[in-house]
Protein backbone atom coordinates (compact mmCIF):
# COMPACT_ATOMS: atom_id res chain seq x y z
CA UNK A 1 -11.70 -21.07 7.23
CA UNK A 2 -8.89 -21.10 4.49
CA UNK A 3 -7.13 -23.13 7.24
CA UNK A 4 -9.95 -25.94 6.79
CA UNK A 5 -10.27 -25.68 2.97
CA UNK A 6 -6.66 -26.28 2.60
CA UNK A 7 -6.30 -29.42 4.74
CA UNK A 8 -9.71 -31.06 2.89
CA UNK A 9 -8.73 -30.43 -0.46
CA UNK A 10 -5.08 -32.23 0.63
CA UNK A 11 -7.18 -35.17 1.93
CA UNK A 12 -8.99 -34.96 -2.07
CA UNK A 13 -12.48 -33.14 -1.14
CA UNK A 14 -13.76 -30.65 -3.89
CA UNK A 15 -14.95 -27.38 -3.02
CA UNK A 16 -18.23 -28.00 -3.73
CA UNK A 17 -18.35 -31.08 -1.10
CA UNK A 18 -16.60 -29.05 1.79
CA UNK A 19 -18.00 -25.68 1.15
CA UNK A 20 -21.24 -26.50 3.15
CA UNK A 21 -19.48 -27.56 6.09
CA UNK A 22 -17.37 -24.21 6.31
CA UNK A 23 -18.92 -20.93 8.42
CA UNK A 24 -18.23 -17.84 8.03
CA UNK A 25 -16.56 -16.48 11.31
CA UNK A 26 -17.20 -12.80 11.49
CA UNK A 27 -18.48 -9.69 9.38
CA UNK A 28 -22.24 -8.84 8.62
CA UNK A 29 -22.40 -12.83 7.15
CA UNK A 30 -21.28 -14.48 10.26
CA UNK A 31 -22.52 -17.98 11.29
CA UNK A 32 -23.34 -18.53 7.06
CA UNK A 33 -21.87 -20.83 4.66
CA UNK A 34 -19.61 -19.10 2.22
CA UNK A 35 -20.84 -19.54 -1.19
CA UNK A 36 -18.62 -21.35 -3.27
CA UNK A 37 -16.73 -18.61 -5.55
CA UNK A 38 -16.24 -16.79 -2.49
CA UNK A 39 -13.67 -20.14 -1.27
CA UNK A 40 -12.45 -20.04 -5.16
CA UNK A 41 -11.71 -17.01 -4.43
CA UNK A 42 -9.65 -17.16 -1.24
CA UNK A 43 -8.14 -19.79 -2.39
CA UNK A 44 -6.63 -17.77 -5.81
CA UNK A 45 -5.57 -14.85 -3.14
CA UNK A 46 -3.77 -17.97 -1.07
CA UNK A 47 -2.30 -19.24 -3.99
CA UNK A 48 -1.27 -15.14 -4.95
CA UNK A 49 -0.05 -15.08 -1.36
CA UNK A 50 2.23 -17.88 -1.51
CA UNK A 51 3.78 -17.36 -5.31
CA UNK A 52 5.31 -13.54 -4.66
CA UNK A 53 5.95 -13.11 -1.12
CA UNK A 54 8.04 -10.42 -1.63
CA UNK A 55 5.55 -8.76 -3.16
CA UNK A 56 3.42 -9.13 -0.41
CA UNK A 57 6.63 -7.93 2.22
CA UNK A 58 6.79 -5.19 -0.35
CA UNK A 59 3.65 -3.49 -0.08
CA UNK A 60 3.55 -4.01 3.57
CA UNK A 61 6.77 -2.10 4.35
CA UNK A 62 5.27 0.31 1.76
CA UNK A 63 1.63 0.92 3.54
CA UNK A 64 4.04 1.23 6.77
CA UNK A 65 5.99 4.16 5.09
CA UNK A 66 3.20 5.61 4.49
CA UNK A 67 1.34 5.12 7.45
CA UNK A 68 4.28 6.79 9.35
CA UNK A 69 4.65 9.54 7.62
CA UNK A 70 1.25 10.40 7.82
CA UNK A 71 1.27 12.79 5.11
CA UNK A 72 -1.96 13.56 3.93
CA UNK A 73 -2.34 16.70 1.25
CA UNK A 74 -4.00 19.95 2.61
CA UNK A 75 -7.01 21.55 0.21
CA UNK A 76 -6.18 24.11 -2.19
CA UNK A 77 -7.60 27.13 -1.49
CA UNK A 78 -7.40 30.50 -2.99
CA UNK A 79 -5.65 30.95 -6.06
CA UNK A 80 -4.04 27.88 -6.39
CA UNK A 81 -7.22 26.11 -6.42
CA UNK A 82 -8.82 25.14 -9.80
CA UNK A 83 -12.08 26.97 -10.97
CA UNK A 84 -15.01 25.27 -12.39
CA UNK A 85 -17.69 27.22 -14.42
């Protein structure tokens, strides 16, 4: 979809002309139109995307560190655990 909205807004089409055309591919609103501030959106995460893309490598090699280490903090029990009352 942000494949299509790209290429029609190069060729001068506003959102608001092209964003009936567009469907939404899969998820729980699949086969709908997106509604218009959902393309504004994708296109400001596009536009995010492209202006720090080592920001985006970052936090990918991040969320793979993590993911790898699989560390994921046991429950306090006992005495080290805080008390409510």
């Amino acid at each position: 979809m942000l494949h299509t909205v790209l290429r029609r807004r190069a060729n001068g089409e506003s959102v608001e002309q092209l964003q009936p055309d567009l469907i939404i591919p899969t998820g729980k609103r699949k086969g709908r139109n997106p509604s218009v501030a959902s393309v504004y959106r994708a296109l400001a995460e596009h536009a995010k995307r492209e202006a720090y893309p080592e920001a985006v490598e970052q936090a990918h090699a991040d969320f793979a560190a993590l993911q790898a280490a699989s560390v994921v903090p046991e429950p306090r029990t006992g005495a080290g655990a805080p008390t409510t009352g």
